[in-house]
N, C-alpha and C. Protein backbone atom coordinates (compact mmCIF):
# COMPACT_ATOMS: atom_id res chain seq x y z
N UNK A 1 38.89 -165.29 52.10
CA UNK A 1 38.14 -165.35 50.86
C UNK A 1 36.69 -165.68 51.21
N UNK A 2 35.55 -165.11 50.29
CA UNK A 2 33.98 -165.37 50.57
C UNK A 2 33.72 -165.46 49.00
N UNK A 3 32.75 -166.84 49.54
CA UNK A 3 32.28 -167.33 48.37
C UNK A 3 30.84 -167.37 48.87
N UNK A 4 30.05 -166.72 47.61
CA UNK A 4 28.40 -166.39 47.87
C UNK A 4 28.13 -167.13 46.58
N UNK A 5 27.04 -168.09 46.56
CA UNK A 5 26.43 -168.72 45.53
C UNK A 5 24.82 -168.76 46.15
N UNK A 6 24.15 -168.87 44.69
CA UNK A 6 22.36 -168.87 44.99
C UNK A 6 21.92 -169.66 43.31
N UNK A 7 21.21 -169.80 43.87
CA UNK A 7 20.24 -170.14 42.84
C UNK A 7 19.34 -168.98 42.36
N UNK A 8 19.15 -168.57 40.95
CA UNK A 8 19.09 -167.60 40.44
C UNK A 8 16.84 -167.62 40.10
N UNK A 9 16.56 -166.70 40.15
CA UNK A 9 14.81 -166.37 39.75
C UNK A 9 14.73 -166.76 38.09
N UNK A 10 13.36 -166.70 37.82
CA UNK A 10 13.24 -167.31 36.74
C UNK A 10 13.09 -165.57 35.76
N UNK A 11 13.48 -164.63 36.06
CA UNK A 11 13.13 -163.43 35.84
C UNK A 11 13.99 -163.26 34.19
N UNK A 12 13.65 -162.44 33.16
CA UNK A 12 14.29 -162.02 32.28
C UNK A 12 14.73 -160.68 32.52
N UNK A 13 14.28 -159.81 33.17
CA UNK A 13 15.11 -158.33 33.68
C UNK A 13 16.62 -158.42 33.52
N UNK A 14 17.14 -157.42 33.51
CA UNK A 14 18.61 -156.95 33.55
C UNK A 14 19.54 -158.09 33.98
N UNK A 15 19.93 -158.90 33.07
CA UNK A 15 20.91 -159.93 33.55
C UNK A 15 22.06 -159.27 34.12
N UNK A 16 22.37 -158.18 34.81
CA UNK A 16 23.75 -157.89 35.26
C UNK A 16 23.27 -157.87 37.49
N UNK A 17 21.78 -157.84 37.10
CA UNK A 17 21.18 -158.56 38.74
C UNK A 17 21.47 -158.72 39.11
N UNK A 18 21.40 -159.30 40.41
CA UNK A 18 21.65 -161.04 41.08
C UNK A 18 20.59 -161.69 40.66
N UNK A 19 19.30 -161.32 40.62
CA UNK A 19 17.79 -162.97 40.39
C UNK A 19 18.44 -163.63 41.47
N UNK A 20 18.19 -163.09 42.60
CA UNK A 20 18.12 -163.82 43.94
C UNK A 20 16.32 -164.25 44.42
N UNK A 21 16.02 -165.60 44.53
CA UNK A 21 14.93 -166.31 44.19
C UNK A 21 14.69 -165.24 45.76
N UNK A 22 13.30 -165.15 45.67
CA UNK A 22 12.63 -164.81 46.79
C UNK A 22 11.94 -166.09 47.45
N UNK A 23 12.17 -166.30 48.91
CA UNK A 23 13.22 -165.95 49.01
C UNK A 23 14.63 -167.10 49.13
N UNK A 24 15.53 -166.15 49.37
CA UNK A 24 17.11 -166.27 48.38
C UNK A 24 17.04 -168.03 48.91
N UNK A 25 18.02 -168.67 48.09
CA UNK A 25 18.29 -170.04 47.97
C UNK A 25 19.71 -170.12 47.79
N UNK A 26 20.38 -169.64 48.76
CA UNK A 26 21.48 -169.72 48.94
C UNK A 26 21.90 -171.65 48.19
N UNK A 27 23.40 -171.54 47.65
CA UNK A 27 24.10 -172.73 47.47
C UNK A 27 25.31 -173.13 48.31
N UNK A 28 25.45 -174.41 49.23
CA UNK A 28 26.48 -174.46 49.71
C UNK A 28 27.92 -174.83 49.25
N UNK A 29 28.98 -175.08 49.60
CA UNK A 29 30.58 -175.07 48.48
C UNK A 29 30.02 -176.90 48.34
N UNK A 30 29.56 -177.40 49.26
CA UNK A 30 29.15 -179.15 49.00
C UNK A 30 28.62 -179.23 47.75
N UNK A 31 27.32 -178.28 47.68
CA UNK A 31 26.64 -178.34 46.77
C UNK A 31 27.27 -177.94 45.37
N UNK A 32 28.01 -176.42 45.06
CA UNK A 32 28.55 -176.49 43.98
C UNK A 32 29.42 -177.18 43.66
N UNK A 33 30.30 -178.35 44.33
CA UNK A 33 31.20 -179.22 43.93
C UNK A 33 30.64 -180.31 43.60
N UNK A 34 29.16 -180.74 44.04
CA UNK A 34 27.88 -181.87 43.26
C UNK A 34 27.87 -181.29 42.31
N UNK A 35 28.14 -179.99 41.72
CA UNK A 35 27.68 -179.42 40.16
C UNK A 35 28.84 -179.58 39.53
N UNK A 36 29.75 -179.74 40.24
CA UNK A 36 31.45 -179.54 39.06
C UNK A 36 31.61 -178.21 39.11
N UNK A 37 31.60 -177.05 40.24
CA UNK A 37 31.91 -176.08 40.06
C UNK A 37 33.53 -176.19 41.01
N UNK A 38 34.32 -175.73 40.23
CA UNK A 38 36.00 -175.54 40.69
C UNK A 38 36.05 -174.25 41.20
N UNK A 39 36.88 -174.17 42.21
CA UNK A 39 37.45 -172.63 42.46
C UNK A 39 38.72 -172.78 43.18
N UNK A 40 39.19 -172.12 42.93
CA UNK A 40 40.56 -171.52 43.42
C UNK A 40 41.17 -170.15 44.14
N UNK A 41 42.10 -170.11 45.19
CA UNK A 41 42.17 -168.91 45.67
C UNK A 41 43.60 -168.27 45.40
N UNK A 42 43.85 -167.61 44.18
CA UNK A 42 44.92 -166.97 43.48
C UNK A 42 45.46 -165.76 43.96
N UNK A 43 46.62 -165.63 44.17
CA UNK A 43 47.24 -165.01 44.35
C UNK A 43 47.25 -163.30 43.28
N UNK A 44 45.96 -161.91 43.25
CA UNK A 44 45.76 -161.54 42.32
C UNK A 44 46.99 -160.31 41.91
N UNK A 45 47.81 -160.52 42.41
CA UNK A 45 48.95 -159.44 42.59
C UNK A 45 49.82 -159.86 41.36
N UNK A 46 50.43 -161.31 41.39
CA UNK A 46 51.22 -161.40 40.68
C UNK A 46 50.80 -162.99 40.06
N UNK A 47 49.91 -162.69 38.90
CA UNK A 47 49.37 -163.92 38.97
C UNK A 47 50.61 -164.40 37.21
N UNK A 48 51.03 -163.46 36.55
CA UNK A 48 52.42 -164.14 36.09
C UNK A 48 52.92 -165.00 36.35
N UNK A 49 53.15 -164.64 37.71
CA UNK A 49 54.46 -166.00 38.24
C UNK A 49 53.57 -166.85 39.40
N UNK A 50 52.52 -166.97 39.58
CA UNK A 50 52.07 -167.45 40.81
C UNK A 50 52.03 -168.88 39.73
N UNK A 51 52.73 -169.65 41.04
CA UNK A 51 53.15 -171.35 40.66
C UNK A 51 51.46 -172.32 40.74
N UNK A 52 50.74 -171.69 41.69
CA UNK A 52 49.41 -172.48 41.37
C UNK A 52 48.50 -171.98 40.30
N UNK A 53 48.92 -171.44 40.28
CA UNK A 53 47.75 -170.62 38.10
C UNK A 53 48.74 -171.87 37.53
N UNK A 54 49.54 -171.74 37.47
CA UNK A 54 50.73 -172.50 36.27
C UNK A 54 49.77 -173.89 36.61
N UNK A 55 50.05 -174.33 37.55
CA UNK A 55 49.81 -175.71 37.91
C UNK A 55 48.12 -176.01 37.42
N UNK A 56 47.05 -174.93 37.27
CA UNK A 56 45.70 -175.72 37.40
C UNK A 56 45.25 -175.47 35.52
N UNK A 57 46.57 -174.29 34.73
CA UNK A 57 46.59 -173.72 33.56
C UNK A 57 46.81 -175.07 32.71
N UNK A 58 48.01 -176.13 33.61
CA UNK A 58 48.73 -177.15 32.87
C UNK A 58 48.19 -178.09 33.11
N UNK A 59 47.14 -178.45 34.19
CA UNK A 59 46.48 -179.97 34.59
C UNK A 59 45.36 -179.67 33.52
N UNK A 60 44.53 -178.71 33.75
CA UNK A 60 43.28 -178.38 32.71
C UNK A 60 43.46 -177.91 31.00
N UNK A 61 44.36 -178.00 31.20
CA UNK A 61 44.50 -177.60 29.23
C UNK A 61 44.22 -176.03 29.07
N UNK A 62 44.31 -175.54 29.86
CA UNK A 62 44.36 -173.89 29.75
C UNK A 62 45.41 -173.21 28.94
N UNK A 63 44.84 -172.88 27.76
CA UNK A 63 45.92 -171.96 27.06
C UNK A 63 45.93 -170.82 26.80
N UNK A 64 44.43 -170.05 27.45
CA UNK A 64 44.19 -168.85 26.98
C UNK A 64 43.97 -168.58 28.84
N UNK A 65 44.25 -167.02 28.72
CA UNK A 65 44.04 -166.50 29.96
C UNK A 65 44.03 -164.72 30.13
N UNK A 66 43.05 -164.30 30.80
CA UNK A 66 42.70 -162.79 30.63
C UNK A 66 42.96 -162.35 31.89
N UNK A 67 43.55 -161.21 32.16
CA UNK A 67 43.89 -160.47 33.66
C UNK A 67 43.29 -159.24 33.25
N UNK A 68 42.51 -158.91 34.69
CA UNK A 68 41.91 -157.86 34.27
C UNK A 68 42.41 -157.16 35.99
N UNK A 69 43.29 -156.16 35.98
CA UNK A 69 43.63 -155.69 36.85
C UNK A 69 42.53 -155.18 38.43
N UNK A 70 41.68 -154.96 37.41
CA UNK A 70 40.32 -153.47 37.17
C UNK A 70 40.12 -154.39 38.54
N UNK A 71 39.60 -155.98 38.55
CA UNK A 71 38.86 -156.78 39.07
C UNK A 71 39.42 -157.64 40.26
N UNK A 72 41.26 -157.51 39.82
CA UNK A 72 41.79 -157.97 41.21
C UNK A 72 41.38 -160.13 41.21
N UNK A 73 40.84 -160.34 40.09
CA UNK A 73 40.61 -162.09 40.06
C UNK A 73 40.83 -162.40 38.66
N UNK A 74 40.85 -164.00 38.98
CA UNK A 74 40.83 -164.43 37.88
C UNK A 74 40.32 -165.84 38.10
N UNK A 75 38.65 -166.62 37.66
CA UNK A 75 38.45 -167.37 37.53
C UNK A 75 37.73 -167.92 36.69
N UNK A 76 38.20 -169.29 36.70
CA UNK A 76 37.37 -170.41 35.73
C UNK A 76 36.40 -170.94 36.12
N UNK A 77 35.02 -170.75 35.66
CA UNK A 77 34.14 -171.79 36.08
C UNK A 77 33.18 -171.71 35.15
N UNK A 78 32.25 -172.77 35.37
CA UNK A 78 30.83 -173.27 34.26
C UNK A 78 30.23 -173.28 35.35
N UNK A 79 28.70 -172.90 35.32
CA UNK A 79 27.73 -172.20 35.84
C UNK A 79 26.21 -172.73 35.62
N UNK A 80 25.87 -173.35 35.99
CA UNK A 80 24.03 -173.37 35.63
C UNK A 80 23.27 -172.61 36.38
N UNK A 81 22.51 -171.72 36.51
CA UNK A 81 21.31 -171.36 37.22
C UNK A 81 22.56 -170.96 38.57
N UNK A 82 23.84 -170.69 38.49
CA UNK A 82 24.68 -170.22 39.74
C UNK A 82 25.86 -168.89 39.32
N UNK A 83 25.39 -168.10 40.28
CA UNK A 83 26.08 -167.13 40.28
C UNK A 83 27.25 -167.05 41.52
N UNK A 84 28.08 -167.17 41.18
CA UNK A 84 29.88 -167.01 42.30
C UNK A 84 29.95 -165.65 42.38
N UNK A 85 30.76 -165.29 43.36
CA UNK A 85 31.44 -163.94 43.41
C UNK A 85 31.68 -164.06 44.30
N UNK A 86 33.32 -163.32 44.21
CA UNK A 86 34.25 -163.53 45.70
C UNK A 86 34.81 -162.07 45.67
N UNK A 87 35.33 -162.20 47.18
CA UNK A 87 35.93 -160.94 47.47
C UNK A 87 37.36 -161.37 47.99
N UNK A 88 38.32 -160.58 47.78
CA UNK A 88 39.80 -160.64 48.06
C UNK A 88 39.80 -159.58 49.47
């Protein structure tokens, strides 16, 4: 699994971007866990029955949940000025 985080430009252009600050300001996993950013590495095949979705669905009060095949993930997080994206 790769996890890429940055700190984002002050730009209004096309929010579907990156606003990778020139130049880039990469974030480390230390650093997004000083922010309260969570992540998890899910199982995206069979995430029905995968016993750790259940487990972080039932510690966090998760009652709603979207699978989007298309995308192969599924995560939760809150975000300031940080953009995630992982690859399977």
């Amino acid at each position: 699994m790769a996890i890429e985080a940055w700190y984002m430009d002050e730009s209004s252009e096309d929010k579907r971007l990156p606003h990778h600050r020139s130049p880039n300001e990469p974030v480390s996993l230390d650093q997004l866990a000083e922010l309260g950013v969570l992540y998890w590495h899910l199982n995206p095949r069979d995430c029905e029955n995968d016993e750790e979705l259940k487990k972080i669905r039932e510690t966090r009060g998760y009652s709603y949940m979207v699978q989007h095949s298309f995308i192969h993930a599924i995560a939760f997080f809150f975000f300031w000025s940080v953009i995630i994206t992982t690859a399977i």
